[in-house]
N, C-alpha and C. Protein backbone atom coordinates (compact mmCIF):
# COMPACT_ATOMS: atom_id res chain seq x y z
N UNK A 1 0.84 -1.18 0.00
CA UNK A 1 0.00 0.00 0.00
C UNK A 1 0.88 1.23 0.00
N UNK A 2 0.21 2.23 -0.68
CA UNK A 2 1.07 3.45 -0.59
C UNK A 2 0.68 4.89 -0.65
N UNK A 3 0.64 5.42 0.11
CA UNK A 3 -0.18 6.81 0.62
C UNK A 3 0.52 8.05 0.08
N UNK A 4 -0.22 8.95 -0.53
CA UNK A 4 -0.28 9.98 -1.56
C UNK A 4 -0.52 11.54 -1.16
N UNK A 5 -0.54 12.00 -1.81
CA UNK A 5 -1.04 13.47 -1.72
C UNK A 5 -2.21 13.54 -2.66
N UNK A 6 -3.36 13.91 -2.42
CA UNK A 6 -4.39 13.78 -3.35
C UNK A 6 -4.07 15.08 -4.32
N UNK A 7 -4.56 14.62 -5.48
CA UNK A 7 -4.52 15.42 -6.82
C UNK A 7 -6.15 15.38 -7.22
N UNK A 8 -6.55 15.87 -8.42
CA UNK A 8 -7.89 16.57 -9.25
C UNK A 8 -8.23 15.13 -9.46
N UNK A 9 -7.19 14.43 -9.88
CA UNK A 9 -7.69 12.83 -10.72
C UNK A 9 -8.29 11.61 -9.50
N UNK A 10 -8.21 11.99 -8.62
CA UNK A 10 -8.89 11.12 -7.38
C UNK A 10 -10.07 11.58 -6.81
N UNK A 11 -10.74 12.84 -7.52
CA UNK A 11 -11.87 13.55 -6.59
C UNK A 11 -13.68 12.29 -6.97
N UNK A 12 -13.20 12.05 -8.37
CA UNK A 12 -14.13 10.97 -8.48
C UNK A 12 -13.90 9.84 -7.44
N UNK A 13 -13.27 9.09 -7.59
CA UNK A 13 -13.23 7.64 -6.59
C UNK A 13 -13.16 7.90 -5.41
N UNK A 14 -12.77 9.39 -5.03
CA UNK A 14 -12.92 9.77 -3.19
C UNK A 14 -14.63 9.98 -2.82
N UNK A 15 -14.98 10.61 -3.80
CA UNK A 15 -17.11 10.56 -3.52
C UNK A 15 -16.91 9.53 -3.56
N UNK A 16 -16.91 8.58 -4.41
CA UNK A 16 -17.61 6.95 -4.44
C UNK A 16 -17.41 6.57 -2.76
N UNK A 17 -15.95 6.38 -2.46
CA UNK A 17 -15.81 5.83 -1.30
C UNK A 17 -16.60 6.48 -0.18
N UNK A 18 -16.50 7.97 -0.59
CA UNK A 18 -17.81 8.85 0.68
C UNK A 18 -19.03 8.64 1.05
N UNK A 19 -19.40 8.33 -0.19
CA UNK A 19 -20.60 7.92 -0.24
C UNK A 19 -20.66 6.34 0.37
N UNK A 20 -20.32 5.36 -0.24
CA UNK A 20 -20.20 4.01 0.23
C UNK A 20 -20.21 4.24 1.78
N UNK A 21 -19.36 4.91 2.42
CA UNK A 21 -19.00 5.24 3.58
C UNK A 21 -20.28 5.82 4.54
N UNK A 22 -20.60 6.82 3.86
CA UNK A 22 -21.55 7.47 4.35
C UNK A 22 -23.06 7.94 4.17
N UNK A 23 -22.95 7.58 3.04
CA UNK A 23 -25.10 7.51 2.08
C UNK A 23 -25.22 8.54 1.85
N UNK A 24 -26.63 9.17 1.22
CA UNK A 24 -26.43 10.92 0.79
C UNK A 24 -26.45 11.74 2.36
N UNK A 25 -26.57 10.97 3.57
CA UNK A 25 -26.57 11.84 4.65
C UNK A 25 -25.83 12.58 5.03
N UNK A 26 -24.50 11.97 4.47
CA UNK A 26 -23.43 13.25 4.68
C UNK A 26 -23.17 14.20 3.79
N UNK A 27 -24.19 15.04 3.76
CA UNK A 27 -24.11 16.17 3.21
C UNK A 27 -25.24 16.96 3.86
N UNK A 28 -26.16 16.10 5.18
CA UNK A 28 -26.80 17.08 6.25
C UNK A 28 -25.77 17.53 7.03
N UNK A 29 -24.40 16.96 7.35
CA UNK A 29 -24.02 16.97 8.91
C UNK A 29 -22.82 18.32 8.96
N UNK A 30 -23.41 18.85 9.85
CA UNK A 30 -22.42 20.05 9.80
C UNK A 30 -21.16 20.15 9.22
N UNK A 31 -20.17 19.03 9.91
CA UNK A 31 -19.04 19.98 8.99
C UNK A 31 -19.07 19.32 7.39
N UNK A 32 -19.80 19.00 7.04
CA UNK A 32 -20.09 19.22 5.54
C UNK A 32 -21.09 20.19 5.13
N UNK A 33 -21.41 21.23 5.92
CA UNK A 33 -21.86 22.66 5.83
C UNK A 33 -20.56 23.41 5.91
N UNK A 34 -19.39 23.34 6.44
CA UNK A 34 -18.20 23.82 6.55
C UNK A 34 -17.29 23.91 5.08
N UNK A 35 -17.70 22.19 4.84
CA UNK A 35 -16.78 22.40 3.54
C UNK A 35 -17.14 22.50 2.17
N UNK A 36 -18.52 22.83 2.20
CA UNK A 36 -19.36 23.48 1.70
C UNK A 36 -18.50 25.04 1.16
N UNK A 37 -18.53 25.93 2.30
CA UNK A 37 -18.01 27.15 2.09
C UNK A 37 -16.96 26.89 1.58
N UNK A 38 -16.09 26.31 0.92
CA UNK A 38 -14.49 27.18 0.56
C UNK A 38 -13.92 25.48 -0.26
N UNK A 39 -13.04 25.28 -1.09
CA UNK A 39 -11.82 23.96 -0.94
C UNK A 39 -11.35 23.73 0.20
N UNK A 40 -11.20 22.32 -0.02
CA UNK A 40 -10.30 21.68 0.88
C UNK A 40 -9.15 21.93 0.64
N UNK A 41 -8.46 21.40 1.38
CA UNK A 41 -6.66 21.95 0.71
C UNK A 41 -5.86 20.33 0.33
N UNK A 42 -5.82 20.25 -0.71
CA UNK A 42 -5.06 19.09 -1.33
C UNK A 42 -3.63 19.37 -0.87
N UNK A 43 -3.08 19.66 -0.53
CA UNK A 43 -1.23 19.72 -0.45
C UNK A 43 -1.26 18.97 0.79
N UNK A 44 -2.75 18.99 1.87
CA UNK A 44 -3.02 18.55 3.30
C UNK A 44 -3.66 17.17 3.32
N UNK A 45 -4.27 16.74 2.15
CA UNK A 45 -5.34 15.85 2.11
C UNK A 45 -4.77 14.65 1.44
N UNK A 46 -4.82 13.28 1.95
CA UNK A 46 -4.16 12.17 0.99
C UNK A 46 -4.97 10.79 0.80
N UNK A 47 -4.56 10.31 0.23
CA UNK A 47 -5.33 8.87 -0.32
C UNK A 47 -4.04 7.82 0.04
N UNK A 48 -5.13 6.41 -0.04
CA UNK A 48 -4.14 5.15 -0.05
C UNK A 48 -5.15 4.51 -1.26
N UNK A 49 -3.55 4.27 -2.20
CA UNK A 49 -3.72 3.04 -2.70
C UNK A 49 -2.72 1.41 -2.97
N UNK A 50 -3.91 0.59 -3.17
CA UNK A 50 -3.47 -0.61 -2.95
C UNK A 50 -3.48 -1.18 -4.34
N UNK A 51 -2.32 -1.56 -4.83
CA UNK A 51 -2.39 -2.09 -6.20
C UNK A 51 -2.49 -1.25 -7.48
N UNK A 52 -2.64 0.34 -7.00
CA UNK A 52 -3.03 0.71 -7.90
C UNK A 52 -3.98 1.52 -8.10
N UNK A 53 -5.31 0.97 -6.65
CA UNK A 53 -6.65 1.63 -6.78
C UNK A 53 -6.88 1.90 -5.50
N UNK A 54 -7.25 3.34 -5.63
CA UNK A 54 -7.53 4.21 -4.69
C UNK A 54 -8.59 3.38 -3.30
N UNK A 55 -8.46 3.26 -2.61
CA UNK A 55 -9.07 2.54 -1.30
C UNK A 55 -9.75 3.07 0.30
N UNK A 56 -8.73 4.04 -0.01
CA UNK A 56 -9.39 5.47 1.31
C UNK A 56 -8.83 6.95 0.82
N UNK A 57 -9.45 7.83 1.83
CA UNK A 57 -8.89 8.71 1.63
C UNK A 57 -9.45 9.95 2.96
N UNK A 58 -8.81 10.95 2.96
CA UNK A 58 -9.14 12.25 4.45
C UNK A 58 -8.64 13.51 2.95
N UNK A 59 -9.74 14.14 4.12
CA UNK A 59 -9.27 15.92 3.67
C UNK A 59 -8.99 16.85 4.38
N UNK A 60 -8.87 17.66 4.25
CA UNK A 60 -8.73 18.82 5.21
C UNK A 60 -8.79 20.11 4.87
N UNK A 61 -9.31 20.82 5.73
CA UNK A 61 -10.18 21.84 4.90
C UNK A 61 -9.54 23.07 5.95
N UNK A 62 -9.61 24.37 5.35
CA UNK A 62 -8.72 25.24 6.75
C UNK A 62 -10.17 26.08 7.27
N UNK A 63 -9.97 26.46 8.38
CA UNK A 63 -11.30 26.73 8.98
C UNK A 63 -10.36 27.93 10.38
N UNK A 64 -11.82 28.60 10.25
CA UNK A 64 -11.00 29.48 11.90
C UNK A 64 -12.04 28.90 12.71
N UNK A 65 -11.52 28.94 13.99
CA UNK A 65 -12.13 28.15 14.97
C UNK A 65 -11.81 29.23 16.20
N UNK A 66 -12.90 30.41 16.41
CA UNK A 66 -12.74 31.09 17.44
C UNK A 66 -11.32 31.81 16.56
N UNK A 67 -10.38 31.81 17.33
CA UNK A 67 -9.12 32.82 16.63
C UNK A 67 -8.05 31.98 16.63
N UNK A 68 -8.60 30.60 16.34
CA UNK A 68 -7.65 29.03 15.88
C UNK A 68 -7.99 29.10 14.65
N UNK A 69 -6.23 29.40 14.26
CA UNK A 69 -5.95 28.89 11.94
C UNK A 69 -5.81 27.63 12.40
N UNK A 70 -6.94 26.67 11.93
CA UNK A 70 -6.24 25.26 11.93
C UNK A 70 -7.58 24.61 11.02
N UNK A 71 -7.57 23.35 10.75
CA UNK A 71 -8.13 23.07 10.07
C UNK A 71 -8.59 21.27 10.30
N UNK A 72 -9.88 21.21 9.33
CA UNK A 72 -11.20 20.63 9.49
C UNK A 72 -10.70 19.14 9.26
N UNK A 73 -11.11 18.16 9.67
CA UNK A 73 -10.34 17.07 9.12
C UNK A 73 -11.55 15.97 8.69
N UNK A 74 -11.34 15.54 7.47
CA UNK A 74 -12.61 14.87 7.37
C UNK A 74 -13.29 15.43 5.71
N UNK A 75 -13.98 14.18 5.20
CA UNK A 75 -14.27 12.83 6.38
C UNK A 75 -12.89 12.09 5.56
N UNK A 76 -13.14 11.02 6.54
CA UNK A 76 -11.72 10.02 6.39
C UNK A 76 -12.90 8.69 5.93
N UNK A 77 -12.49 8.59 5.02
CA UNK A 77 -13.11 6.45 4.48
C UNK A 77 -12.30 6.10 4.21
N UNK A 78 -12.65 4.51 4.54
CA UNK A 78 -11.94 3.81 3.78
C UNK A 78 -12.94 2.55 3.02
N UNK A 79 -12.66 2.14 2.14
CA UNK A 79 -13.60 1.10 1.58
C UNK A 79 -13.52 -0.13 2.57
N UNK A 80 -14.69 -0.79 2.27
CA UNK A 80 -15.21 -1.85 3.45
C UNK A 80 -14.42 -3.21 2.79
N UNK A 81 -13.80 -3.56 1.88
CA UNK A 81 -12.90 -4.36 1.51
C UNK A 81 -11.32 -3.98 2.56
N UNK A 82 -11.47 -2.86 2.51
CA UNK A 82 -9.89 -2.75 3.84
C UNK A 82 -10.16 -2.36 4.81
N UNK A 83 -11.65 -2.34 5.48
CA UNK A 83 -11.29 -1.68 6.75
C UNK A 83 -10.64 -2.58 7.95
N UNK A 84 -10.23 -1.97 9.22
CA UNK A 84 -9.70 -2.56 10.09
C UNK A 84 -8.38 -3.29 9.93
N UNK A 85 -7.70 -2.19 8.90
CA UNK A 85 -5.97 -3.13 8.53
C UNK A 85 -5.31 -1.66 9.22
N UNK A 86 -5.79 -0.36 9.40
CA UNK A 86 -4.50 0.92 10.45
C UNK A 86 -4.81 1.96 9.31
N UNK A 87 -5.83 1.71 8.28
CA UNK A 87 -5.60 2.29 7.22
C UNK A 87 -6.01 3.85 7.26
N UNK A 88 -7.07 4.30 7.89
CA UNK A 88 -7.78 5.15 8.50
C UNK A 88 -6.56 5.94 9.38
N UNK A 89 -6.36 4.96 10.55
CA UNK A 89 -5.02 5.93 11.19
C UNK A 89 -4.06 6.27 10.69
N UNK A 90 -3.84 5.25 10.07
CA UNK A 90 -2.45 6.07 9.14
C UNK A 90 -2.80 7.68 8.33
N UNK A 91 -3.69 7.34 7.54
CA UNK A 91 -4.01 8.49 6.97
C UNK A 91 -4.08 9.58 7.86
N UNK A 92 -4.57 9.38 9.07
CA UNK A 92 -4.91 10.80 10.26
C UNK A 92 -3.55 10.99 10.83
N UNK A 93 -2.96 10.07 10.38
CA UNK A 93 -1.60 10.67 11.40
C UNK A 93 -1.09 11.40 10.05
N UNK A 94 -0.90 10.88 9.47
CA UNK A 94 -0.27 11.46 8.01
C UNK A 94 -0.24 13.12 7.62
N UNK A 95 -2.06 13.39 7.92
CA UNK A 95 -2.65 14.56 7.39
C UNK A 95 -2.54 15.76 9.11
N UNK A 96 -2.21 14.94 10.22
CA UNK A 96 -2.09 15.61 11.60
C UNK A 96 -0.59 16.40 11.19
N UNK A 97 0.41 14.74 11.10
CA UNK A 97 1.60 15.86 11.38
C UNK A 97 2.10 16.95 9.38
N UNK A 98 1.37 16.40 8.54
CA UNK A 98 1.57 17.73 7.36
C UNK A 98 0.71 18.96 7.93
N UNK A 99 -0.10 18.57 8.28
CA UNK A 99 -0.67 20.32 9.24
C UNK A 99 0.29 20.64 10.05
N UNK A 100 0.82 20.71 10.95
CA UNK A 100 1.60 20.54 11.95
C UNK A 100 3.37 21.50 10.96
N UNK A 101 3.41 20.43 10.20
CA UNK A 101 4.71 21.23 9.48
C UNK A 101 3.90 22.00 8.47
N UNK A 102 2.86 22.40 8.04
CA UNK A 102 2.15 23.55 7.36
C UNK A 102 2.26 24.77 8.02
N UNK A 103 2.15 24.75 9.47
CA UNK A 103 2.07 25.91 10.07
C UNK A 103 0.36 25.58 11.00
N UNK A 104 -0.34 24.74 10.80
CA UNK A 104 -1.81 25.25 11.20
C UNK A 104 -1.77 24.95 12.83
N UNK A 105 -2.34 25.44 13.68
CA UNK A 105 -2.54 25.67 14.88
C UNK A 105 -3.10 24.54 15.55
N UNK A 106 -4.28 23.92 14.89
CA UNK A 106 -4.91 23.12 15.39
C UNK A 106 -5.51 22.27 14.43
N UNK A 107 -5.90 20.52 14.16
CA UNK A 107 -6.43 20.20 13.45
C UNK A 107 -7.88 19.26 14.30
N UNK A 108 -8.97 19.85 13.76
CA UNK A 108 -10.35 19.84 14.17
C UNK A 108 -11.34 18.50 13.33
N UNK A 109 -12.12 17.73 14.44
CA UNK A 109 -13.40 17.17 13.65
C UNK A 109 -14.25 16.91 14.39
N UNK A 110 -15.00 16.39 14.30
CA UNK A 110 -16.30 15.88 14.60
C UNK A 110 -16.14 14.47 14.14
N UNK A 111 -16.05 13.69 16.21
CA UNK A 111 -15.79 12.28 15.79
C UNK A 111 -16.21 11.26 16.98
N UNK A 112 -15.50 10.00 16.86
CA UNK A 112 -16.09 9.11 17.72
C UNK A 112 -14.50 9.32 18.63
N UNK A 113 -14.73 9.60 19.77
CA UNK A 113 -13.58 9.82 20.90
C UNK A 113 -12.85 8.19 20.92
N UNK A 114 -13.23 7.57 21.33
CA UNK A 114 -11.98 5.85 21.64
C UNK A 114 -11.30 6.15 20.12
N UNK A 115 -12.22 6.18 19.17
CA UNK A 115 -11.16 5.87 17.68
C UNK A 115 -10.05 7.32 17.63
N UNK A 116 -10.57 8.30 17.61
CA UNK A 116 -9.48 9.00 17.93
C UNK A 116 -8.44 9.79 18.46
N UNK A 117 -9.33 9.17 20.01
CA UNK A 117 -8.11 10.05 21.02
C UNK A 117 -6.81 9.14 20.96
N UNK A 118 -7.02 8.11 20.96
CA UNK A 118 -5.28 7.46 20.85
C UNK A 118 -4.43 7.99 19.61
N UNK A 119 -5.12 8.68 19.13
CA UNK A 119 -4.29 9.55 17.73
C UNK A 119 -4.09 10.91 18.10
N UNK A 120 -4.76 11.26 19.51
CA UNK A 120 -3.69 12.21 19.74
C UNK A 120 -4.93 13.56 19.93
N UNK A 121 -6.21 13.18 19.77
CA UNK A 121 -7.34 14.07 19.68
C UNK A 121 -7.90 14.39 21.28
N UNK A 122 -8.35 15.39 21.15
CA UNK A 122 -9.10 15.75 22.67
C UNK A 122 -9.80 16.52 22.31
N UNK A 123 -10.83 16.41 23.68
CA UNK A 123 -12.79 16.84 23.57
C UNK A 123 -11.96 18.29 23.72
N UNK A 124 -12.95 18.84 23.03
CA UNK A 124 -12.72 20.49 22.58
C UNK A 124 -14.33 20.61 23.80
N UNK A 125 -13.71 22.06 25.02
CA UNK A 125 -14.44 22.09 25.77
C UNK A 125 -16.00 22.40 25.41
N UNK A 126 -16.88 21.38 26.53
CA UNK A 126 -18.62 21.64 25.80
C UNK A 126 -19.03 23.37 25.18
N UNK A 127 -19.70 22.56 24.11
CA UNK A 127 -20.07 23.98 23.08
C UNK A 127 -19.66 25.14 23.05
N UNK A 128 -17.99 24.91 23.13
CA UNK A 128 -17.02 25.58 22.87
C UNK A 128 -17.18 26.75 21.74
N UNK A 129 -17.46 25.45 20.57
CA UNK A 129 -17.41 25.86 18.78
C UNK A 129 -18.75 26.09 18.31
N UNK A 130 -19.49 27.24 17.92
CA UNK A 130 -20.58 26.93 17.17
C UNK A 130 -20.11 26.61 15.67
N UNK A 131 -20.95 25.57 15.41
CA UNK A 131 -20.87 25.16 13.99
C UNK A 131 -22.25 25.67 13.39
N UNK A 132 -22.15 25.28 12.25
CA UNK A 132 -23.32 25.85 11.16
C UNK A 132 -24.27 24.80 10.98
N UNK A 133 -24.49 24.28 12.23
CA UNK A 133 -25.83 22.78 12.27
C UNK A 133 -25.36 22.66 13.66
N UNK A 134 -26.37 21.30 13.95
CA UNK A 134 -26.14 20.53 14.83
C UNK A 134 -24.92 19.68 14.72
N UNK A 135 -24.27 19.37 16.34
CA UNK A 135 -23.14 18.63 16.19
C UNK A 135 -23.48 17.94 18.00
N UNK A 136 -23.20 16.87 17.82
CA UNK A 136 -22.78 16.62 19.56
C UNK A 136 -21.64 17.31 20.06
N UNK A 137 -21.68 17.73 21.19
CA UNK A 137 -20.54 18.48 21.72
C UNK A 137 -19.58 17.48 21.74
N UNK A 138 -19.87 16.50 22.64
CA UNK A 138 -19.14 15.26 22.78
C UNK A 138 -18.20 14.73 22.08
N UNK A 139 -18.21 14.74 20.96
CA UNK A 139 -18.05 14.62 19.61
C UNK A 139 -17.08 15.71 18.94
N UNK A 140 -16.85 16.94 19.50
CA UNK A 140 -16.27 17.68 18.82
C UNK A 140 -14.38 17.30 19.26
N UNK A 141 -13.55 17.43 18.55
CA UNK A 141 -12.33 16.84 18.86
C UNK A 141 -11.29 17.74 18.20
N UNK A 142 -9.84 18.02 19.53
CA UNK A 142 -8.74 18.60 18.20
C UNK A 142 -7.95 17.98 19.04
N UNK A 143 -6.78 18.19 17.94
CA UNK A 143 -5.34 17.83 18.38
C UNK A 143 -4.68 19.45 18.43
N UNK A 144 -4.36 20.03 19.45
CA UNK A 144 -3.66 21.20 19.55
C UNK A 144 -2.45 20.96 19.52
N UNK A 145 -2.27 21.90 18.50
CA UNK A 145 -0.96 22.12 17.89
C UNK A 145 -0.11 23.35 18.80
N UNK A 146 -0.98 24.27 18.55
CA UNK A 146 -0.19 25.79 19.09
C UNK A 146 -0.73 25.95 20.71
N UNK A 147 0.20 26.48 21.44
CA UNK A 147 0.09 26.33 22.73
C UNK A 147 -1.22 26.25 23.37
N UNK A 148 -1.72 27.21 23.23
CA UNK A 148 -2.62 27.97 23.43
C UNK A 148 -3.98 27.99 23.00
N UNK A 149 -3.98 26.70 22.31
CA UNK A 149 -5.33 26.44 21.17
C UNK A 149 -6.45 26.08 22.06
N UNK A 150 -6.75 25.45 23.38
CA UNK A 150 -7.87 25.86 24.00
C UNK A 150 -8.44 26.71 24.45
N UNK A 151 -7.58 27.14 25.18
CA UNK A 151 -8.25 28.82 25.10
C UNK A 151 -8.86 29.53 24.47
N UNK A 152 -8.35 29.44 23.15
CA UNK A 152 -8.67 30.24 21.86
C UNK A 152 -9.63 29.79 21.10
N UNK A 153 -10.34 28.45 21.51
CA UNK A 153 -11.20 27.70 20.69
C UNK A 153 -12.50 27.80 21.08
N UNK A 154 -12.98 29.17 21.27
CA UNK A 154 -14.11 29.38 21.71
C UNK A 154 -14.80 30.22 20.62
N UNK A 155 -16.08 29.92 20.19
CA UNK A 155 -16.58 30.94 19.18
C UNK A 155 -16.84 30.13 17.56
N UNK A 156 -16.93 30.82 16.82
CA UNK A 156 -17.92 29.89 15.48
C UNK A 156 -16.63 29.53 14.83
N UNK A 157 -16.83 28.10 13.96
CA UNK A 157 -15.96 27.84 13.22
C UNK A 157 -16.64 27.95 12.31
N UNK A 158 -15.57 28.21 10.57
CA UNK A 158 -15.88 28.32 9.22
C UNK A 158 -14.96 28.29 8.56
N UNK A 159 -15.19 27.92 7.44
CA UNK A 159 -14.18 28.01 6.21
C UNK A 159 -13.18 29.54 6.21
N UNK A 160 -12.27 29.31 6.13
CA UNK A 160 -11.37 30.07 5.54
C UNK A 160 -10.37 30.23 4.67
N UNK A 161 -10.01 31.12 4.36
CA UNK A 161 -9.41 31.11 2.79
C UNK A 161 -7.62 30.78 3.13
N UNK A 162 -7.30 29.60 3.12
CA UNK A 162 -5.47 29.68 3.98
C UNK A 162 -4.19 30.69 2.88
N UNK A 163 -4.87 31.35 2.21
CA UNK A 163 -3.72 31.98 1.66
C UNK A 163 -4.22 33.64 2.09
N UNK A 164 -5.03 33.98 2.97
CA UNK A 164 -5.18 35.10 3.59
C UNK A 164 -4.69 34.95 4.83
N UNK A 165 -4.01 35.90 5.14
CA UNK A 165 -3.76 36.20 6.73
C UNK A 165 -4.81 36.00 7.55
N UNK A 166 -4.99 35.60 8.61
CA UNK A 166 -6.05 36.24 9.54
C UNK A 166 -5.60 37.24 10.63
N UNK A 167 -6.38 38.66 10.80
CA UNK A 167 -5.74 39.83 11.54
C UNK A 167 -6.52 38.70 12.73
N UNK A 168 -5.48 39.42 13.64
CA UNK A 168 -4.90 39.69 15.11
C UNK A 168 -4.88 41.07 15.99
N UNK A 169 -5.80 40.67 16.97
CA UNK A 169 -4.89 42.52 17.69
C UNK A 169 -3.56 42.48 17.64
N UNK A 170 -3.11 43.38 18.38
CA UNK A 170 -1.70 43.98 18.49
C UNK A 170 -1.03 42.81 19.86
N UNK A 171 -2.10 42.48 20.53
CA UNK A 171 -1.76 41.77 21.98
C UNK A 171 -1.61 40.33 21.60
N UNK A 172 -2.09 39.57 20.34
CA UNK A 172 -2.01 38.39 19.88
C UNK A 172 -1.52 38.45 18.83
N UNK A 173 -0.53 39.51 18.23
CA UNK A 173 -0.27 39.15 17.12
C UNK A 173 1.50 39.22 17.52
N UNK A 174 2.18 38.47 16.82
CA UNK A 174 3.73 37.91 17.30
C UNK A 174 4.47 37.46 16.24
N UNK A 175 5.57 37.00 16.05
CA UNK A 175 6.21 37.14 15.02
C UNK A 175 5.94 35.54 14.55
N UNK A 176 5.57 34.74 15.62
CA UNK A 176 5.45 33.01 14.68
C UNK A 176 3.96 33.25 14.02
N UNK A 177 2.78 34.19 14.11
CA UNK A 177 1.88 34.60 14.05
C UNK A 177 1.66 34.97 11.85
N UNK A 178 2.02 33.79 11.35
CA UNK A 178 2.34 34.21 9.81
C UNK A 178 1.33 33.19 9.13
N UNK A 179 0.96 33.44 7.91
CA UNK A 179 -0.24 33.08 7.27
C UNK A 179 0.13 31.37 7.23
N UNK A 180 -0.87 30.71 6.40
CA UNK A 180 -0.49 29.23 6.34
C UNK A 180 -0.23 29.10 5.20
N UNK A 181 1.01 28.42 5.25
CA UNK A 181 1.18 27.79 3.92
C UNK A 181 0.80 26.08 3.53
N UNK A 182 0.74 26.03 2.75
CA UNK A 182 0.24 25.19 1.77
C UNK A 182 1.66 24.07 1.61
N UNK A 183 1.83 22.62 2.74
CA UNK A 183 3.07 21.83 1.60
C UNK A 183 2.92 20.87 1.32
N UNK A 184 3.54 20.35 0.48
CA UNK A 184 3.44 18.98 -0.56
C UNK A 184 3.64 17.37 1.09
N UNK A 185 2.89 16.79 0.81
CA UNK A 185 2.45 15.41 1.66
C UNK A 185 3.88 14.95 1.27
């Protein structure tokens, strides 16, 4: 098996698997109201394939979260011919630490806690985040990156554009305080 950086030519077989994964319902559930607003960011987002043919895949989408640059993670499938081989984690660790050397602050989802706190995720405090739907609080999850990312994770999350700055007052703004870049998986 061998894990990628997603490109334009995988956006077909990544729906198929979404769908397989998830039915037309995921496209009620909030953070697919999130990624709705804006692209995902491919330089962040990767696939596995096996033999040849695409088999899972995660995205990641950049989002402010309260006055957290970090970004949306999700959804992650994998086809029901491989599940339960690490394939899923791998990919989340994969797409955690390229955020991480991107610059992003925090990487965010909406998930099932046992599957991914051993990857490094924690409950983002109750209804911390308003999202743009319903979400279980319970359910809401990050891996903080930048010191300070609980604190700061209070207030609406949304799409954002990662090749804009986001302003800062004068009291939070600092010199590691620089836009996100975009790098190759």
């Amino acid at each position: 098996m061998v894990y990628l950086t997603e490109d334009a030519s995988h956006d077909a077989v990544i729906e198929l698997i979404n769908e397989e994964a998830f039915g037309p319902g995921r496209f009620t559930r909030a953070a697919a109201r999130i990624r709705e607003q804006g692209a995902h960011d491919r330089s962040l987002s990767f696939i596995c394939a096996d033999d040849g043919e695409t088999i899972a895949s995660v995205r990641m989408t950049p989002v402010l979260a309260g006055s957290v640059k970090g970004h949306l993670l999700g959804p992650l499938a994998v086809r029901p011919s491989h599940k339960n081989q690490g394939i899923g984690r791998e990919l989340v660790r994969i797409a955690v630490e390229a955020a991480k050397r991107g610059g992003s602050e925090a990487v965010i989802l909406v998930g099932d806690p046992p599957y991914y706190g051993p990857l490094g995720f924690e409950k983002v405090a109750y209804n911390a985040l308003a999202f743009p739907g319903p979400v279980d609080p319970n359910r809401v999850l990050v891996v903080p990156i930048a010191a300070d990312t609980h604190a700061r994770l209070t207030g609406t999350i949304a799409w954002r554009d990662a090749d804009i700055p986001v302003v800062v007052s004068d009291e939070e703004n600092d010199d590691d305080d620089l836009p996100l870049r975009a790098i190759a998986g």
